[in-house]
N, C-alpha and C. Protein backbone atom coordinates (compact mmCIF):
# COMPACT_ATOMS: atom_id res chain seq x y z
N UNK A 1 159.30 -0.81 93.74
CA UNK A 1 159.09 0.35 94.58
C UNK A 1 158.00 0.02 95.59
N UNK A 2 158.41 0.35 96.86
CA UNK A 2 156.81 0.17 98.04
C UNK A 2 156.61 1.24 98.53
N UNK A 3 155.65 1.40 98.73
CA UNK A 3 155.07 3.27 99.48
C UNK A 3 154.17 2.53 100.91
N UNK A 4 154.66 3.47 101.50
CA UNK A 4 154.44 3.46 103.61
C UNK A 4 153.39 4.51 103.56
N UNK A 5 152.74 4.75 104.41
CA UNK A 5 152.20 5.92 104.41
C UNK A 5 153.09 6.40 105.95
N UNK A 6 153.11 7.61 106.30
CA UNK A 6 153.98 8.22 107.31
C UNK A 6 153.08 9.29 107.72
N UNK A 7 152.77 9.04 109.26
CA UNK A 7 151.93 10.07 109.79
C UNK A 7 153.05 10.90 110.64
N UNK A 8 152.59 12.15 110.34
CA UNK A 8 153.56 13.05 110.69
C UNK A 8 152.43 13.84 112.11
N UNK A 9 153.01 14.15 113.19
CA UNK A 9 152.52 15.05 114.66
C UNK A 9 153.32 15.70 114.90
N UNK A 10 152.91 17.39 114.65
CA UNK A 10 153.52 18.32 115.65
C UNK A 10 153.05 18.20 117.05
N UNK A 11 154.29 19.03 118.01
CA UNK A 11 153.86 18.58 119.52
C UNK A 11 155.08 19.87 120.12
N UNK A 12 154.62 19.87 121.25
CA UNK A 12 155.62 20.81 121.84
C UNK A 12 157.07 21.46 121.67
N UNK A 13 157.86 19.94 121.52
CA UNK A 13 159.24 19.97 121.17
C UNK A 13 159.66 20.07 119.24
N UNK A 14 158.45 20.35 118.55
CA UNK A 14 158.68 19.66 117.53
C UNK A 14 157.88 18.64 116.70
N UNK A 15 158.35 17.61 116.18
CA UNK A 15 157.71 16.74 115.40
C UNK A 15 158.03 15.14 115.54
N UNK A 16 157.34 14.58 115.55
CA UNK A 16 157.59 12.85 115.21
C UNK A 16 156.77 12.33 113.76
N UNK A 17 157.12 11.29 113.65
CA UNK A 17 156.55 10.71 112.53
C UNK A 17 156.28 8.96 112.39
N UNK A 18 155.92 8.87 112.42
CA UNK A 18 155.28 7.39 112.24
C UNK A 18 154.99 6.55 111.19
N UNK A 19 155.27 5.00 110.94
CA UNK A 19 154.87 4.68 110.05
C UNK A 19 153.87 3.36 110.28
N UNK A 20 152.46 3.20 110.29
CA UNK A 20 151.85 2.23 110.94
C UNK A 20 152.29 1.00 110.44
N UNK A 21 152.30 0.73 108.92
CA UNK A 21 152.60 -0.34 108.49
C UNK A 21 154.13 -1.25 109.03
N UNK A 22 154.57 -0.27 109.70
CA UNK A 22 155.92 -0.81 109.71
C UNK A 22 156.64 -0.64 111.44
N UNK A 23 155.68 -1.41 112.32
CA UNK A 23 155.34 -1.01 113.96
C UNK A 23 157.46 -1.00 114.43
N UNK A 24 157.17 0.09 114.73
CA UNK A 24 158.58 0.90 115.29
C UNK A 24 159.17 1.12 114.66
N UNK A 25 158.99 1.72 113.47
CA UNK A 25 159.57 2.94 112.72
C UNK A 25 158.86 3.72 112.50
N UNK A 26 159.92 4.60 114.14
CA UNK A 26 159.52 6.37 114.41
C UNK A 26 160.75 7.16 114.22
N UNK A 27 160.38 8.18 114.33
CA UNK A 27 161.27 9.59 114.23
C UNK A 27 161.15 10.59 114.97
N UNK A 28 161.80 11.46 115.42
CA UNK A 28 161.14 12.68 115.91
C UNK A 28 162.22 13.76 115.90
N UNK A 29 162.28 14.87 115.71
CA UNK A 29 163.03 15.95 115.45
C UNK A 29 162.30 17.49 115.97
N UNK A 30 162.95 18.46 115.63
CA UNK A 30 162.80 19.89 115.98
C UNK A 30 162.09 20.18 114.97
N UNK A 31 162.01 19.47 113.73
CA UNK A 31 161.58 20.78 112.21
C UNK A 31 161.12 19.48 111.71
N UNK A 32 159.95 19.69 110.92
CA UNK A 32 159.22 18.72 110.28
C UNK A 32 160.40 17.95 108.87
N UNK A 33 161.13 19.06 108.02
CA UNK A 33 161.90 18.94 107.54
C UNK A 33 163.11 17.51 107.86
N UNK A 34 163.30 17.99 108.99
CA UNK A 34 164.97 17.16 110.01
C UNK A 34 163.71 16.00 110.07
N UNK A 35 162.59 15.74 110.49
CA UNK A 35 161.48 14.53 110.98
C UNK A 35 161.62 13.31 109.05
N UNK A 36 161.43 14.26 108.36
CA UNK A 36 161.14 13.62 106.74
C UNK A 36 162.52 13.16 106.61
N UNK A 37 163.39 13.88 107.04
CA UNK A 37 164.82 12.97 106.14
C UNK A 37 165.43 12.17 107.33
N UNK A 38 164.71 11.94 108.21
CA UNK A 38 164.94 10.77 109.50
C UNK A 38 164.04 9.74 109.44
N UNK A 39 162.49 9.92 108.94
CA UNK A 39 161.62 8.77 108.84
C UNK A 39 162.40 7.87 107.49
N UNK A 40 162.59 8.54 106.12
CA UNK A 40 162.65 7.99 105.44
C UNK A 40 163.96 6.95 104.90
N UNK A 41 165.05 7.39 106.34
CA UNK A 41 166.13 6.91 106.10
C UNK A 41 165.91 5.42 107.47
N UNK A 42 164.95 6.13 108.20
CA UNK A 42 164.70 4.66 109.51
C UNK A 42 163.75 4.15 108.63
N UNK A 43 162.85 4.15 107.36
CA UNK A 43 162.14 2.90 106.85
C UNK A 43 162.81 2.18 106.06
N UNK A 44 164.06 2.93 105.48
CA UNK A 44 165.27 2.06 104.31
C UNK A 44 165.49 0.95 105.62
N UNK A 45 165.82 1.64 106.45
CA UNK A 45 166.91 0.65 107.44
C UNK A 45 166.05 -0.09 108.06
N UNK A 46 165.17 0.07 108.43
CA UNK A 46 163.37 -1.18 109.02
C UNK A 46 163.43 -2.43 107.87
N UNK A 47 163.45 -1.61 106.49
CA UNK A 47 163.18 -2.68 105.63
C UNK A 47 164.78 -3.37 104.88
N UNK A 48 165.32 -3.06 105.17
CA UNK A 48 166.99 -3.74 105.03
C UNK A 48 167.04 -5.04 106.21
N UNK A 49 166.77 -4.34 107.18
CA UNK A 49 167.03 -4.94 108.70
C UNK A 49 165.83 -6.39 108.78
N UNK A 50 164.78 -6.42 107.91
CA UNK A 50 163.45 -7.47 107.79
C UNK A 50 163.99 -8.12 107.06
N UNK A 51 164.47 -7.43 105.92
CA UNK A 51 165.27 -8.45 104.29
C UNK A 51 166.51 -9.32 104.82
N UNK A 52 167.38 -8.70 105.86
CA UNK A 52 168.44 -9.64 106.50
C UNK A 52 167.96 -10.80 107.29
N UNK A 53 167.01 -10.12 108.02
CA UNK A 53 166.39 -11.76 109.23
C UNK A 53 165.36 -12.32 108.37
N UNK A 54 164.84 -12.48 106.82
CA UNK A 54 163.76 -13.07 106.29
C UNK A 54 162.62 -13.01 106.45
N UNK A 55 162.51 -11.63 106.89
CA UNK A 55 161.35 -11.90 107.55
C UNK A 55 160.42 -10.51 106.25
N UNK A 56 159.32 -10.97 105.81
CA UNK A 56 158.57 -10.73 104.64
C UNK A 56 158.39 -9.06 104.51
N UNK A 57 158.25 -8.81 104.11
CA UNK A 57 158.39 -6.61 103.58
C UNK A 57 156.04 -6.62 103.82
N UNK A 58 155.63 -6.35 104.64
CA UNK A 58 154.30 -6.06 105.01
C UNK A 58 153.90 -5.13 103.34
N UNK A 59 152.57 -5.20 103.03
CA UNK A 59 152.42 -4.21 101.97
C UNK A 59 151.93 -2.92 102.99
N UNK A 60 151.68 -1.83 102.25
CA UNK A 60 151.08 -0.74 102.85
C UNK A 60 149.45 -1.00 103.16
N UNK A 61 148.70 -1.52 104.27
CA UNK A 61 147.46 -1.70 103.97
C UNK A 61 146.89 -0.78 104.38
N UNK A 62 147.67 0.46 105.18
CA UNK A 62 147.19 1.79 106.13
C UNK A 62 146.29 2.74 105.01
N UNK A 63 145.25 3.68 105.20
CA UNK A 63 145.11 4.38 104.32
C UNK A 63 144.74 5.67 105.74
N UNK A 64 144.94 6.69 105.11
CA UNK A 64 144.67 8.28 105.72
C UNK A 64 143.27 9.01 104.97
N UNK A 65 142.93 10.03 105.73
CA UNK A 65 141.85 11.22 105.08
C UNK A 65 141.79 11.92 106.27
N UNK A 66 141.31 13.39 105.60
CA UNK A 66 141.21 14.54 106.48
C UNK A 66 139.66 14.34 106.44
N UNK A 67 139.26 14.37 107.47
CA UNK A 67 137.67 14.66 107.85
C UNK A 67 137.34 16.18 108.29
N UNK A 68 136.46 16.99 107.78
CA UNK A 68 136.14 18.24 108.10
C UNK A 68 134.92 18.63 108.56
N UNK A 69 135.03 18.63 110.12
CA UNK A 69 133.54 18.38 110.54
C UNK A 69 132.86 20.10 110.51
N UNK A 70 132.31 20.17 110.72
CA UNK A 70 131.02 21.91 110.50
C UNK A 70 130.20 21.73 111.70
C-alpha cells in the first residue's frame, strides 16, 4: 500500500487537487466530491503509467499542517 498526500483548493469554478509527490497529477472539478474520485483514479493511472516505463514509484516525502495564527 503507498499513501500521496493530496492537496485539495477551492476556487471560483470549484475545486482542484494536487498531488506534490507525484508532479502532474491534478484534478479539478465542480464539487470537491467529483475532485476526490478524479484525483484518486489520476494517481492509480500516474502510478501504472511509471510501473510501465520503469521508472521507480517516489515515496510520499510531502507532509501538511494547519497553522493558526491569532
Amino acid at each position: 500500500m503507498q499513501r500521496f498526500l493530496v492537496l485539495y483548493e477551492k476556487n471560483e469554478n470549484g475545486y482542484s487537487a494536487y498531488v506534490p509527490d507525484l508532479p502532474g497529477c491534478i484534478a479539478t472539478g465542480k464539487t470537491k466530491e467529483e475532485v476526490e474520485e478524479l484525483i484518486y483514479g489520476g494517481i492509480k493511472f500516474h502510478v501504472e503509467g511509471m510501473k510501465l516505463e520503469g521508472i521507480e514509484i517516489p515515496e510520499c516525502t510531502t507532509e501538511s499542517e494547519v497553522l493558526v495564527l491569532q
